[in-house]
Each structure stands twice: as structure tokens, then as C-alpha cells.
C-alpha atoms as a PDB file:
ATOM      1  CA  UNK A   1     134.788 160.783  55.327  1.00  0.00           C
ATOM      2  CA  UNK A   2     133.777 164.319  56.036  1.00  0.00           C
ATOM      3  CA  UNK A   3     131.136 166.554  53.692  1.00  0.00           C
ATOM      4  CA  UNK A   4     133.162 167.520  50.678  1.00  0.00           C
ATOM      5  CA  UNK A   5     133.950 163.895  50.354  1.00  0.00           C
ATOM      6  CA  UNK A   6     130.538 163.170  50.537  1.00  0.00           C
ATOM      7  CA  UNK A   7     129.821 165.416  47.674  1.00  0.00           C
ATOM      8  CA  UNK A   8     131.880 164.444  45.535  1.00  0.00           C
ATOM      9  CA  UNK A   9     131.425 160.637  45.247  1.00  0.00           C
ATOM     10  CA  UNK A  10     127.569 161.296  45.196  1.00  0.00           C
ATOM     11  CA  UNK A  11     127.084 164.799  43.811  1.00  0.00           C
ATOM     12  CA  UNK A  12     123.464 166.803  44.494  1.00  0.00           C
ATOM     13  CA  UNK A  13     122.276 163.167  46.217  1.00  0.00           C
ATOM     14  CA  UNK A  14     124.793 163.781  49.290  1.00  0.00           C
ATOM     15  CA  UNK A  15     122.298 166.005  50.898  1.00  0.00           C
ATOM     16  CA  UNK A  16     119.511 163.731  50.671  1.00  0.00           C
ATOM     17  CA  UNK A  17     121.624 160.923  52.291  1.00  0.00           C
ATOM     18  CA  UNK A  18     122.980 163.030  55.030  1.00  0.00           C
ATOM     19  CA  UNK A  19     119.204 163.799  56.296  1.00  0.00           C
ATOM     20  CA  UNK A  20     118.308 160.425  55.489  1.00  0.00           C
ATOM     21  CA  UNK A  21     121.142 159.054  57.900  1.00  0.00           C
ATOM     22  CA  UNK A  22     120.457 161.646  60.655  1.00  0.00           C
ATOM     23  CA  UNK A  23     116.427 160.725  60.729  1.00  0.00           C
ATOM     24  CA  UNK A  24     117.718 156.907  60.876  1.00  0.00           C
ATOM     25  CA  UNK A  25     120.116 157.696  63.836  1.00  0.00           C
ATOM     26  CA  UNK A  26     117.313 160.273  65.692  1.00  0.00           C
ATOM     27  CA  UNK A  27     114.704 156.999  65.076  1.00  0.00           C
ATOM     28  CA  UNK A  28     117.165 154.906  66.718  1.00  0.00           C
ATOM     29  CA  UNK A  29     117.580 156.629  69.442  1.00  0.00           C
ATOM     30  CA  UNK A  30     114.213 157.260  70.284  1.00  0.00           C
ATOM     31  CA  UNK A  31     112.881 153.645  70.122  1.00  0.00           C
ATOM     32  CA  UNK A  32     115.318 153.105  72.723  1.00  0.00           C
ATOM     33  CA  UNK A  33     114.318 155.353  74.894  1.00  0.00           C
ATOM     34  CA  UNK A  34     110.672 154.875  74.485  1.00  0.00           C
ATOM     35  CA  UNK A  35     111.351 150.828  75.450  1.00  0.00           C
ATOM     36  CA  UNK A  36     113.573 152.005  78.690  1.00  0.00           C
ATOM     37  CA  UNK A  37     117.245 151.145  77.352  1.00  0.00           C
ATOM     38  CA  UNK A  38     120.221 153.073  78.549  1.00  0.00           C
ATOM     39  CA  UNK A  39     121.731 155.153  76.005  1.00  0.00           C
ATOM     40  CA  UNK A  40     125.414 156.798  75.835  1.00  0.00           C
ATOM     41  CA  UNK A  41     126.686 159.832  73.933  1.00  0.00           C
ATOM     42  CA  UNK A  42     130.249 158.934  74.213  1.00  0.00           C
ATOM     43  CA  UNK A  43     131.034 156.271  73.710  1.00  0.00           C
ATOM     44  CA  UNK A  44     127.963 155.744  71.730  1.00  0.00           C
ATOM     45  CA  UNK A  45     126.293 152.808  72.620  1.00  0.00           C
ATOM     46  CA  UNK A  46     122.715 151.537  73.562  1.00  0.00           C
ATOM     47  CA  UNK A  47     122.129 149.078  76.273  1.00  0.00           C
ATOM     48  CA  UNK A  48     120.241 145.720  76.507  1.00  0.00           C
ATOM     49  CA  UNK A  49     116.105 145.891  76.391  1.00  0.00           C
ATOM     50  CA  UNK A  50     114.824 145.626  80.395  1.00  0.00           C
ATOM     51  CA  UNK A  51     112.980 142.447  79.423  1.00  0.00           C
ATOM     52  CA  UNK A  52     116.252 140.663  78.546  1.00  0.00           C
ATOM     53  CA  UNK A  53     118.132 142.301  81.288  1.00  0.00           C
ATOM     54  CA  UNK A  54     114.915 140.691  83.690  1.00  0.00           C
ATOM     55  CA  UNK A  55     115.417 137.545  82.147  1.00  0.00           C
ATOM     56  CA  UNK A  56     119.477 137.237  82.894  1.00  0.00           C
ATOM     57  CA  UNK A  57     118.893 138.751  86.842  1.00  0.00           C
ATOM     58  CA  UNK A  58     118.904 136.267  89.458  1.00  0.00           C
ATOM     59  CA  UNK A  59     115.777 135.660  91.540  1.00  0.00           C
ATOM     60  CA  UNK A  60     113.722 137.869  89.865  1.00  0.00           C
ATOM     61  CA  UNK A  61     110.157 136.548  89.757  1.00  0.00           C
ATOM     62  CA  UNK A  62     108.669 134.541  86.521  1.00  0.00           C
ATOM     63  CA  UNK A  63     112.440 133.104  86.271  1.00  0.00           C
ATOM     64  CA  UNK A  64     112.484 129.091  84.736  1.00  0.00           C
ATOM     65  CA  UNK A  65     113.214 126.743  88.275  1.00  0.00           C
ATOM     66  CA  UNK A  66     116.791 126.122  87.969  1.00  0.00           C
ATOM     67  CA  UNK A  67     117.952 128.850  86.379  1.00  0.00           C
ATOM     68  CA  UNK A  68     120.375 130.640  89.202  1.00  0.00           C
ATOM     69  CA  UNK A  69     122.512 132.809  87.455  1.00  0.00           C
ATOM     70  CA  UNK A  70     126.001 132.207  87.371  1.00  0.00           C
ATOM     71  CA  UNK A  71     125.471 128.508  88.348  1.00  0.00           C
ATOM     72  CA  UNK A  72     126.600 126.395  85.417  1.00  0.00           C
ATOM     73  CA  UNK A  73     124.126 123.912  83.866  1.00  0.00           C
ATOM     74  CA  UNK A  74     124.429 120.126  84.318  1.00  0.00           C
ATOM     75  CA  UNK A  75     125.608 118.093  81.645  1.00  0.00           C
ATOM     76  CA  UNK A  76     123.158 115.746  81.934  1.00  0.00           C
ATOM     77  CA  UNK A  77     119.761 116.046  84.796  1.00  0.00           C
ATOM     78  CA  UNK A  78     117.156 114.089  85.883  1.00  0.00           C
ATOM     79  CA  UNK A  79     113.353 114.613  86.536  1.00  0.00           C
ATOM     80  CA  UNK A  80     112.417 112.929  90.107  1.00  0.00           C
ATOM     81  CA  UNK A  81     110.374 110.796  88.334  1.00  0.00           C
ATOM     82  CA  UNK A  82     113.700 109.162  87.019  1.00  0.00           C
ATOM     83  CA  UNK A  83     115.562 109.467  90.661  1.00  0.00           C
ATOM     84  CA  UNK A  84     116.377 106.095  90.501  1.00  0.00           C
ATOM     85  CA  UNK A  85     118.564 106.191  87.406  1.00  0.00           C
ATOM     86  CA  UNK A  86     120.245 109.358  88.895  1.00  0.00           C
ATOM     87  CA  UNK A  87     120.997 107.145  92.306  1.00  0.00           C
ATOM     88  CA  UNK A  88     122.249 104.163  89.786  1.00  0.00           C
ATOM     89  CA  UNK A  89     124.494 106.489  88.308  1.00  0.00           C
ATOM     90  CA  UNK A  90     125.492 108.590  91.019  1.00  0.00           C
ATOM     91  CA  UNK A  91     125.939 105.730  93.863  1.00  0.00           C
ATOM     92  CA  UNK A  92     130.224 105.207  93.861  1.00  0.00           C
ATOM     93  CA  UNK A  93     130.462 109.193  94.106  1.00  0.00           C
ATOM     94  CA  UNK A  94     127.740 110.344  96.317  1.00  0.00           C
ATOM     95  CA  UNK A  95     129.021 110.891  99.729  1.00  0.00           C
ATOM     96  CA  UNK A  96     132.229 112.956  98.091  1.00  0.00           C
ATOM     97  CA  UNK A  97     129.365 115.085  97.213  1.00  0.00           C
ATOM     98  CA  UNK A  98     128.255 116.048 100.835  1.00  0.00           C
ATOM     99  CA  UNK A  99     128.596 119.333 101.815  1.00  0.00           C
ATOM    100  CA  UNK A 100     129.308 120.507 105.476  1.00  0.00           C
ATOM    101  CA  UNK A 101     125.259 121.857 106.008  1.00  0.00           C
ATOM    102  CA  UNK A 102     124.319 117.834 103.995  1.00  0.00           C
ATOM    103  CA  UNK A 103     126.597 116.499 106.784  1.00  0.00           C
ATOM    104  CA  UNK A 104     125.298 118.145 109.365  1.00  0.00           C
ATOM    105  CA  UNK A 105     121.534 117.179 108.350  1.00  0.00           C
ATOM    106  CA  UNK A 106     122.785 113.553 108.429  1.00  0.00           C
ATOM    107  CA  UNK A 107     124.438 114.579 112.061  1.00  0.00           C
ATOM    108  CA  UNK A 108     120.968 115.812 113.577  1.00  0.00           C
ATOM    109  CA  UNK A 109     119.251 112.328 112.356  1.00  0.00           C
ATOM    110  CA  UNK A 110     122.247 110.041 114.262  1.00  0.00           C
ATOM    111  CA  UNK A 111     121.796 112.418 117.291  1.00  0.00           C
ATOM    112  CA  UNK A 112     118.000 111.854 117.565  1.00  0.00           C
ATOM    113  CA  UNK A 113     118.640 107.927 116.897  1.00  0.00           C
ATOM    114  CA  UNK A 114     121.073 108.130 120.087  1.00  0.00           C
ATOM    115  CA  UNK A 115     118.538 109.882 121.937  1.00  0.00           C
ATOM    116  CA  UNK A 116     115.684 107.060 121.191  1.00  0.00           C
ATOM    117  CA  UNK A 117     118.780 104.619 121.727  1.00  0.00           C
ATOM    118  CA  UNK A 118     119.626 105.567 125.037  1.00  0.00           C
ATOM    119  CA  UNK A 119     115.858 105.137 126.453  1.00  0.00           C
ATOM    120  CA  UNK A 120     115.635 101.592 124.954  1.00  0.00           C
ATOM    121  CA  UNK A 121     117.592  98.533 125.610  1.00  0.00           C
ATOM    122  CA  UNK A 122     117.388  97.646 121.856  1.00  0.00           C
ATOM    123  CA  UNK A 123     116.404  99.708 118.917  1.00  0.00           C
ATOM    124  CA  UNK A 124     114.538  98.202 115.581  1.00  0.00           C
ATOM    125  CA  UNK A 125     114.960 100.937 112.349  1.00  0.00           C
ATOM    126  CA  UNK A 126     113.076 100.978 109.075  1.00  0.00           C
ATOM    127  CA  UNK A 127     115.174 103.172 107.284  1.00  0.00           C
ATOM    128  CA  UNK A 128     113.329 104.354 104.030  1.00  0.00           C
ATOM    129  CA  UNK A 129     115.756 105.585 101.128  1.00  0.00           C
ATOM    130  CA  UNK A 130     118.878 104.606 102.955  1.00  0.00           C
ATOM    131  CA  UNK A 131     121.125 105.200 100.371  1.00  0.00           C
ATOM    132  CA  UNK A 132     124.337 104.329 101.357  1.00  0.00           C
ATOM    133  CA  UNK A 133     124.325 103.964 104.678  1.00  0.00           C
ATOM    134  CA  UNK A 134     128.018 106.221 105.546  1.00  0.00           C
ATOM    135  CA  UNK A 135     126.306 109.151 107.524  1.00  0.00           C
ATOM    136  CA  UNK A 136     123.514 107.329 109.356  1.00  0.00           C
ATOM    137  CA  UNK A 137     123.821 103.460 109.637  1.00  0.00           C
ATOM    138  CA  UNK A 138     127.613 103.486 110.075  1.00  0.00           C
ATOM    139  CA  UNK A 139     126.979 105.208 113.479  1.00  0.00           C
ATOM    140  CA  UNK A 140     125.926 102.374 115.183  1.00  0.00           C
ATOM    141  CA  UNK A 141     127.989  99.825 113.206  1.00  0.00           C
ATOM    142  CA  UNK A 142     129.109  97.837 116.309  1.00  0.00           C
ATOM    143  CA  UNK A 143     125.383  97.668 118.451  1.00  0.00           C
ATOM    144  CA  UNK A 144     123.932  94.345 118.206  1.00  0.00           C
ATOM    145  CA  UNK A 145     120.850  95.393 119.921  1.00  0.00           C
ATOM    146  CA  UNK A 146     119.900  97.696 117.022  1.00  0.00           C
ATOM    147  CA  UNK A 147     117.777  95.822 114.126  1.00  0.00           C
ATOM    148  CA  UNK A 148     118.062  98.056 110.929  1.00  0.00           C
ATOM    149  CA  UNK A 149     115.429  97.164 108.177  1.00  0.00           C
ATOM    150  CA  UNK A 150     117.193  99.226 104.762  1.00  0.00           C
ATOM    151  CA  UNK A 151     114.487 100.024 101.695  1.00  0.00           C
ATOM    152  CA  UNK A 152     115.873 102.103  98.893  1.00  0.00           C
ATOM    153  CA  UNK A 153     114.836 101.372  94.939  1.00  0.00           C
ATOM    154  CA  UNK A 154     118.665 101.857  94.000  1.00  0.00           C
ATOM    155  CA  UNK A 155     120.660  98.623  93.346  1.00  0.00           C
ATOM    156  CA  UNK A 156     124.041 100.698  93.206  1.00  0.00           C
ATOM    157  CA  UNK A 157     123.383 102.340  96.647  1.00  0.00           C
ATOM    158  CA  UNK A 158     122.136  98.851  98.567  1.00  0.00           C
ATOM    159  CA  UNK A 159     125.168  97.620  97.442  1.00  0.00           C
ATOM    160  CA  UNK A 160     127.906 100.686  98.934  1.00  0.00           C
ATOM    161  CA  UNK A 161     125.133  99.993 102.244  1.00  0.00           C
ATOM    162  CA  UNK A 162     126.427  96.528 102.138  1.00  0.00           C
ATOM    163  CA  UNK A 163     130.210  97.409 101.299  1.00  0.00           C
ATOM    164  CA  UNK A 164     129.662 100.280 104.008  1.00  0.00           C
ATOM    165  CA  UNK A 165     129.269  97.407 106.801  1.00  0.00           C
ATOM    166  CA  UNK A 166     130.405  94.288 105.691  1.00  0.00           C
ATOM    167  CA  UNK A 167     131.705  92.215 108.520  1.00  0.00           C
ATOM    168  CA  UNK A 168     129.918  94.613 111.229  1.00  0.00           C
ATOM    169  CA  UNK A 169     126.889  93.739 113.251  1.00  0.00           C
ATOM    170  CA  UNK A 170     124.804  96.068 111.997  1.00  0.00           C
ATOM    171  CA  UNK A 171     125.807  94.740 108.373  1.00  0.00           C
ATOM    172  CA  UNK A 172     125.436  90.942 109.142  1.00  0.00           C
ATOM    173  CA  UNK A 173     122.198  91.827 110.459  1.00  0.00           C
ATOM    174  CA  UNK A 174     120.519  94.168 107.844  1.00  0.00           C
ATOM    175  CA  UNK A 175     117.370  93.458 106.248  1.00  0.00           C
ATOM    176  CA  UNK A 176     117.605  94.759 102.915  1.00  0.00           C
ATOM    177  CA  UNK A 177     115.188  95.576 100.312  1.00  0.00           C
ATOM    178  CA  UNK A 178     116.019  96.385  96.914  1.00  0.00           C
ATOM    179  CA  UNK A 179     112.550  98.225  95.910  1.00  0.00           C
ATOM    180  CA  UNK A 180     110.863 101.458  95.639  1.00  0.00           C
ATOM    181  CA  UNK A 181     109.074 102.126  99.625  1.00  0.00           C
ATOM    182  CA  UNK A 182     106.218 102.678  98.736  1.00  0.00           C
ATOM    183  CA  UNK A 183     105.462  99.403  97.541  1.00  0.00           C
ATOM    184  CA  UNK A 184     107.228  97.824 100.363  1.00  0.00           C
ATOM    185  CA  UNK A 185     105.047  99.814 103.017  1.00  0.00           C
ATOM    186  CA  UNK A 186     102.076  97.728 103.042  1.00  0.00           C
ATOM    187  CA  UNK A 187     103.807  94.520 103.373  1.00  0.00           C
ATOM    188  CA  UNK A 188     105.533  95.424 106.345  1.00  0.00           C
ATOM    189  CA  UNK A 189     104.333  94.109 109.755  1.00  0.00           C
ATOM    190  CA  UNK A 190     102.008  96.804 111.743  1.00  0.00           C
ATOM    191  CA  UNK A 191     103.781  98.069 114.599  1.00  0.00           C
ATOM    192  CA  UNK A 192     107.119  96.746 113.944  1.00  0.00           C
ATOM    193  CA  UNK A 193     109.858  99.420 114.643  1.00  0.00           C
ATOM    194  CA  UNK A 194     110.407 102.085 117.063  1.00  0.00           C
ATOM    195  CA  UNK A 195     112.025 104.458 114.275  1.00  0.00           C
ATOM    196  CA  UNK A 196     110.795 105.310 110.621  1.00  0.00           C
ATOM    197  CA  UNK A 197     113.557 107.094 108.916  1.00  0.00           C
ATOM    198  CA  UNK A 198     112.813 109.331 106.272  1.00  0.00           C
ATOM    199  CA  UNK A 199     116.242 111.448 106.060  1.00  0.00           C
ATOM    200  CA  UNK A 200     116.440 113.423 102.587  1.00  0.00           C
ATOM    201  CA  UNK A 201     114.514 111.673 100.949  1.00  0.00           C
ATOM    202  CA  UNK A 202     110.788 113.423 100.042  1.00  0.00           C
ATOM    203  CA  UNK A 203     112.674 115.698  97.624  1.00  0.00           C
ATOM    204  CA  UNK A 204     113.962 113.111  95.561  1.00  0.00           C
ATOM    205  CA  UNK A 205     110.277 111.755  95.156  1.00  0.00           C
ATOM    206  CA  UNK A 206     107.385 113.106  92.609  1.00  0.00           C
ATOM    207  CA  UNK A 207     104.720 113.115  95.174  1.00  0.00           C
ATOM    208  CA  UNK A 208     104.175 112.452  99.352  1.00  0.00           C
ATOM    209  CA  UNK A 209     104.177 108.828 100.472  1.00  0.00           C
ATOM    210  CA  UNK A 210     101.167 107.529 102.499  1.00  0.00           C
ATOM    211  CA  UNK A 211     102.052 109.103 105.912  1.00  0.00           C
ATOM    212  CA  UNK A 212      98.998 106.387 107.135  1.00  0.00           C
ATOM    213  CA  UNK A 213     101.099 103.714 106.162  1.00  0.00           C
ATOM    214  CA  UNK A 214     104.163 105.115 107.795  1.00  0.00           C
ATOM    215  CA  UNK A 215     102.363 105.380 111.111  1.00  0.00           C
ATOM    216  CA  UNK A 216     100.792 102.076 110.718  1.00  0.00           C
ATOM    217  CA  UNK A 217     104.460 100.356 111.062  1.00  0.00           C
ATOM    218  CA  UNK A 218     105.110 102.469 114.242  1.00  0.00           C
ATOM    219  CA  UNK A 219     105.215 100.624 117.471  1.00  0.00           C
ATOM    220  CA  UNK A 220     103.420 102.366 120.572  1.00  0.00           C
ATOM    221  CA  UNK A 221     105.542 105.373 121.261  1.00  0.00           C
ATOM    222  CA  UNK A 222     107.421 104.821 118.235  1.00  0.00           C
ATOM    223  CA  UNK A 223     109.297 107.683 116.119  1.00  0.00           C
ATOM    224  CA  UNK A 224     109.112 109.117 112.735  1.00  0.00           C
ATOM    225  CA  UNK A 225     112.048 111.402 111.743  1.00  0.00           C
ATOM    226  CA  UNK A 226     111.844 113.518 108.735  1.00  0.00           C
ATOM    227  CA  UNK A 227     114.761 115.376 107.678  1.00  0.00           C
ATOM    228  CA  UNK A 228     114.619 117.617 104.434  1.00  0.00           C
ATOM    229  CA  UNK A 229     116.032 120.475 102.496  1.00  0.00           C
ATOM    230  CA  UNK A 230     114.504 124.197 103.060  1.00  0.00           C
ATOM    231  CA  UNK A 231     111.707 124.491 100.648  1.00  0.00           C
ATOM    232  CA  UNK A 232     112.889 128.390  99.516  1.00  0.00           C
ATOM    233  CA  UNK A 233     116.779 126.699  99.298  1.00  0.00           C
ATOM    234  CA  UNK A 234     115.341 123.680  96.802  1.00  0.00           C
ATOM    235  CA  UNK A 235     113.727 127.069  95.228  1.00  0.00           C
ATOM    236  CA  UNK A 236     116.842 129.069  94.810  1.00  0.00           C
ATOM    237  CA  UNK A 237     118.970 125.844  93.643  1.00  0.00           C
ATOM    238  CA  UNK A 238     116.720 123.326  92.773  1.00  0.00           C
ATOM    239  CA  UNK A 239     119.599 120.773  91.202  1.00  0.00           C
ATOM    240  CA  UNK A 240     121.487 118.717  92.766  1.00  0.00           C
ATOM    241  CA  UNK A 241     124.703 118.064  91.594  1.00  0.00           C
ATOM    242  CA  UNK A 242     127.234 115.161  91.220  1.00  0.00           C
ATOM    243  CA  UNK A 243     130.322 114.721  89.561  1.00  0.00           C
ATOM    244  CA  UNK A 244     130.449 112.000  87.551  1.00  0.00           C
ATOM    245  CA  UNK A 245     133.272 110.231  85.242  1.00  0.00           C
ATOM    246  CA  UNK A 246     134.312 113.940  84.108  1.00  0.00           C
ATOM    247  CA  UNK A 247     130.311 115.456  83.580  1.00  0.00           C
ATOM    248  CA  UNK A 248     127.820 117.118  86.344  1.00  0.00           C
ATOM    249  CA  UNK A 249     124.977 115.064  86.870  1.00  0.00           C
ATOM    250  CA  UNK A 250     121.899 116.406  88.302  1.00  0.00           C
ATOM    251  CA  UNK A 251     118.699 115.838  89.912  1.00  0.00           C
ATOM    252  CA  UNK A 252     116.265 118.642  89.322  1.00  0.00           C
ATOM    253  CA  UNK A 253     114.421 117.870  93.749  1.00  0.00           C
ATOM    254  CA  UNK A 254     110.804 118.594  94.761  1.00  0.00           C
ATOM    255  CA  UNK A 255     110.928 121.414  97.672  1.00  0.00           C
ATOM    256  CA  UNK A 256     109.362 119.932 100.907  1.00  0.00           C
ATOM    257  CA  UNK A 257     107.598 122.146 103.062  1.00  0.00           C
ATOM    258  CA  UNK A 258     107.906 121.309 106.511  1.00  0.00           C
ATOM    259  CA  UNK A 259     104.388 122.571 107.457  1.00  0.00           C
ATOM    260  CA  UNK A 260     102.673 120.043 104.818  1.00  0.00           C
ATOM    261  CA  UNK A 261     104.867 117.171 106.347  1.00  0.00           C
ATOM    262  CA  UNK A 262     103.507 118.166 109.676  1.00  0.00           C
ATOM    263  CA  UNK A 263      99.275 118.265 108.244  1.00  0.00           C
ATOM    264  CA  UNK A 264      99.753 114.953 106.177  1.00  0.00           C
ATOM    265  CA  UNK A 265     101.370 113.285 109.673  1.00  0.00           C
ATOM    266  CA  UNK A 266      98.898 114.568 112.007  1.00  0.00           C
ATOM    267  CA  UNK A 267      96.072 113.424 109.664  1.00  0.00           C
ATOM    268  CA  UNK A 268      97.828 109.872 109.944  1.00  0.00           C
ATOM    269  CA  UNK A 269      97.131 110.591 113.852  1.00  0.00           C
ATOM    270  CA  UNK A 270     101.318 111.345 114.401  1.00  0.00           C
ATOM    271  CA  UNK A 271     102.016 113.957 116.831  1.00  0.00           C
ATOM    272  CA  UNK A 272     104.791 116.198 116.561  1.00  0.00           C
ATOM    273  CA  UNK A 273     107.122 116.371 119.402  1.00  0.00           C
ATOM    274  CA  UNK A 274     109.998 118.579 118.179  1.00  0.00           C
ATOM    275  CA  UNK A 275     110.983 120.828 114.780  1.00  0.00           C
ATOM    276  CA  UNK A 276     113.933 122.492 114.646  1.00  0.00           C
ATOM    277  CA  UNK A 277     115.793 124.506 111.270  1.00  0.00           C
ATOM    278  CA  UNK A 278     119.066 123.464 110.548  1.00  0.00           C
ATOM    279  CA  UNK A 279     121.765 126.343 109.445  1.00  0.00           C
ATOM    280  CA  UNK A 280     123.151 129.447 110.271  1.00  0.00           C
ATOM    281  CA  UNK A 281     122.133 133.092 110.564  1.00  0.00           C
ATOM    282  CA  UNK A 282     118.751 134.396 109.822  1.00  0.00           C
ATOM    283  CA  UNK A 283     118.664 131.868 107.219  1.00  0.00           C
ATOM    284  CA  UNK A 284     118.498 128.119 107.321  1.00  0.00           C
ATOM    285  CA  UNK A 285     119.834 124.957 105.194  1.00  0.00           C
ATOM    286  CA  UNK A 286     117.515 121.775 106.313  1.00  0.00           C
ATOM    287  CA  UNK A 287     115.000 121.066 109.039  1.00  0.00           C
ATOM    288  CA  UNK A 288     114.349 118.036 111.319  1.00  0.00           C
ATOM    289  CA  UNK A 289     110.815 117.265 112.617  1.00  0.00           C
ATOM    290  CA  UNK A 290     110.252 113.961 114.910  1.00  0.00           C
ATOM    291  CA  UNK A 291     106.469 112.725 115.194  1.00  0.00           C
ATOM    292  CA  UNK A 292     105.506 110.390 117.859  1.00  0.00           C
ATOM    293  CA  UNK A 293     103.060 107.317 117.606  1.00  0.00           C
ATOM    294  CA  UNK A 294     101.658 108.348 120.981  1.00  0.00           C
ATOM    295  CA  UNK A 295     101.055 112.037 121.809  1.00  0.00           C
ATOM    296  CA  UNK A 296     103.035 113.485 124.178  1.00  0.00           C
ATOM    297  CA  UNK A 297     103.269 117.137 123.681  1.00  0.00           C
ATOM    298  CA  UNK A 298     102.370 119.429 120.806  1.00  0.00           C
ATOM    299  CA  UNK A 299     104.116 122.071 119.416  1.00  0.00           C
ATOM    300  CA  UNK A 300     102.167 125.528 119.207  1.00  0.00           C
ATOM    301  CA  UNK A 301     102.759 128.048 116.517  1.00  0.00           C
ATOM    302  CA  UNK A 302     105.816 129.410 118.894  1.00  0.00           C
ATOM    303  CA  UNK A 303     107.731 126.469 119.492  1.00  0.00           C
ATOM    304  CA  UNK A 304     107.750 125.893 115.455  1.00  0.00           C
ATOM    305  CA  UNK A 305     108.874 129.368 114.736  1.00  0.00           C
ATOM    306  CA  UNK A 306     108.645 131.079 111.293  1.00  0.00           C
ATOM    307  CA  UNK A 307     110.599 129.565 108.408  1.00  0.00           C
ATOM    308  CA  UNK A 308     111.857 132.107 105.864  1.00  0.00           C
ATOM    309  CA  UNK A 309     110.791 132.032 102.329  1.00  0.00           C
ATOM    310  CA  UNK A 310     114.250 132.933 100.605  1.00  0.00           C
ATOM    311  CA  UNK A 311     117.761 131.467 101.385  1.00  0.00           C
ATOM    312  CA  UNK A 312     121.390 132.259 100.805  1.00  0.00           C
ATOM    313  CA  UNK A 313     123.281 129.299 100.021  1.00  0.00           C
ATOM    314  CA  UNK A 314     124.619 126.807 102.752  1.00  0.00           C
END
């Protein structure tokens, strides 16, 4: 439609609508440029508003937990709170979940048990949130010196512990409780076991255990082992994800920070004896720290090294 057009379908009016249409258009263009948006002559367009823009960028600060972009959402998740009903749920599928840095956090646990094996002529475990057993237990399967004690509050995972080593030695000899730790801590004998396990399990939980409790079941010269995700990794992808009957089921975990597990321990009268980041590069998946019931050496500032905040993914 061009100007003689104009004039003749509205007459002495076309003017008026012509000016009317130009202020509208020169408006236009200067709210956007007053609120930052990118604006194009040709082809004419106006971009998105920087807020929204913020909103969709990944890592950028204020963003909700969770929400990495690109990462698709779970079709169903669970608060930690409800960990056990994830667990339930999850139990025949979760070690086709395990990725090579999970596996290799598992790995780092079994090589400290050797170690702790190999100065002992027998070896008694309570292994707290055991879950099913494939990537720790199995590894001593055939040792009849080793006494494993298994606590995890997941019915479906006790039992793939029990299908895990049926007809082993370690599996005939099992003591297994079906409860949440925490409230099978204090009726465990004092001093009992030379290892407390805690391998990936703190993130899964709403809030820290009673690290006086966990020392109290220590034997003299007995080890705790903590193993846990990267606090700035459970940042950057906080769910964890399992595929389930055709769906994504997730657990939204609680970061750990290493440094905390090492005050509440020490204030339990644990000494640390070794911490060490798990991963690759600059960057780093998991970490393993290993307390002692008697003090042997302590770590200084150096020895610990400096954990960074923000992670690629592993």
C-alpha cells in the first residue's frame, strides 16, 4: 500500500494516520533502546529485554538451583527429605546410572579399604548408606576375615546388596539393617569397627549426621572415610538423574563441603590423615577425606590444597 492508496481509502484522514503510525514506530524504538535491547534496521527486528536474556544464561548469578541451561528437566524429582522414595524407586537401575568420575569415587573408597585391609589380619565395616553394594562390598566378596555391618533406609537397595552377594562370604555374613543411620547410630556397640563408611551419601541427606556418634563406634585407630560430590559440581548440576521405566527421575542433592566435614569431625575429636580431590584438570569431580580415631598426623592448609568454587562437568 503506498501513499496515493492511502488517500484514497481514507481521504484528508491519511495524513493524520501516517504521523500517527510514524510517532508509534519512533516510540517503539526508543523504549527499546532506553531498556538496553538490540535493535535492527534490516531486517527490522528488536531483540529480547537483558533481564530475560539474564534469566535464560547459564550460571549467571540469582539463577533458581537446578536450572542449567540446556539440561532437560526431570519428569518427576525428589527433595532429600524424600531420598528414600527416590532410592525405592530408583534401586533395579542405579548402578547403570554410574558414570566413569561416580565409578571412580567408588574406586578410591575400595582402594583405601585395601590399604586398612592389608595392615589388619581381619577387617570389621559399618557401611552407612550402602546402597547396593556392586562398587564397594563386591570387592571383597570372597574374604572371610572381613565383617561388613550394611545400614541403608532403602528396602529396594538392601535387597540388590543381598542379590549382589548371595552365596559369597561376605553375603552369608552381612549384618543388615533396613533403617535410616541415624537412628541406628546410637544402638551400635562403642568401638566396634575399624572402618565407618560414609561413601556418597551426605548429599542425599537434609542435614549432617552426628559426627560424635560416628567416632564413638570407632575402634582405637579406627577409620572414617567420607567420600562426596564437589560442592560447586552439586551447584552447577544439582539433580541427579535416573532413568526409570521410560521417565528421568531425580534427586534434587545437598552440596557437601569438604572443609565443614573436616570442622564437624575434628570437633568429634577425629583427626584427618589424608584429603585428596578426585577428577581431572584444574577442576575436580568428588573428594575423599579419611579421619583417624587416634591422631597420627594432621594435614596443614598445604597438604589440603585449595578446592575450586566452579566446575565443568565430569
Amino acid at each position: 500500500m503506498n501513499v496515493t492508496d492511502l488517500v484514497t481509502r481514507f481521504g484528508a484522514a491519511a495524513p493524520w494516520l501516517v504521523s500517527l503510525a510514524a510517532v508509534t514506530v519512533i516510540g517503539v524504538i526508543v523504549a527499546a533502546f532506553v531498556q538496553g535491547r538490540s535493535i535492527s534496521i534490516w531486517p527490522p527486528g528488536i531483540g529480547s529485554h537483558p533481564a530475560a536474556c539474564a534469566r535464560a544464561a547459564p550460571g549467571v548469578a540469582g539463577e533458581p538451583p537446578g536450572g542449567a541451561a540446556g539440561e532437560p528437566p526431570a519428569d518427576r524429582e525428589f527433595p532429600v527429605h524424600r531420598a528414600q522414595g527416590f532410592y525405592q524407586e530408583v534401586a533395579p537401575n542405579y548402578d547403570l546410572r554410574n558414570s566413569g568420575n561416580l565409578v571412580q569415587t567408588h574406586l578410591a573408597t575400595v582402594a583405601q579399604l585395601q590399604q586398612l585391609r592389608a595392615q589388619r589380619s581381619s577387617l570389621r565395616v559399618l557401611d552407612l548408606g550402602g546402597g547396593t553394594g556392586k562398587l564397594i562390598a563386591i570387592a571383597f566378596f570372597n574374604d572371610p576375615s572381613i565383617t561388613w555391618t550394611y545400614v541403608d533406609f532403602c528396602p529396594a537397595m538392601a535387597a540388590q546388596f543381598r542379590r549382589n552377594l548371595a552365596g559369597y562370604p561376605l553375603g552369608r555374613s552381612a549384618e543388615v539393617h533396613v533403617e535410616d543411620f541415624t537412628r541406628v547410630l546410637p544402638g551400635l556397640a562403642p568401638h566396634a569397627y575399624d572402618v565407618v563408611l560414609l561413601s556418597l551419601v551426605l548429599s542425599s541427606m537434609p542435614a549432617m549426621p552426628d559426627f560424635g556418634l560416628l567416632a564413638r563406634t570407632l575402634a582405637p585407630g579406627g577409620a572414617l572415610i567420607v567420600t562426596d560430590i564437589n560442592p560447586g559440581y552439586t551447584f552447577a548440576k544439582p539433580l541427579y538423574k535416573v532413568p526409570v521405566g521410560g521417565e528421568t527421575v531425580a534427586l534434587r542433592t545437598t552440596p557437601v563441603d569438604p572443609f565443614d566435614v573436616i570442622r564437624r569431625a575434628e570437633a568429634a575429636g577425629l583427626c584427618p590423615t589424608e584429603q585428596r580431590a578426585l577428577g581431572e584438570g584444574s577442576t575436580y569431580y568428588s573428594f575423599v577425606t579419611v579421619f583417624t580415631s587416634t591422631p597420627i598426623r594432621r594435614l596443614d592448609a598445604t597438604a589440603l590444597g585449595a578446592a575450586p568454587a566452579t566446575l565443568t562437568a565430569g
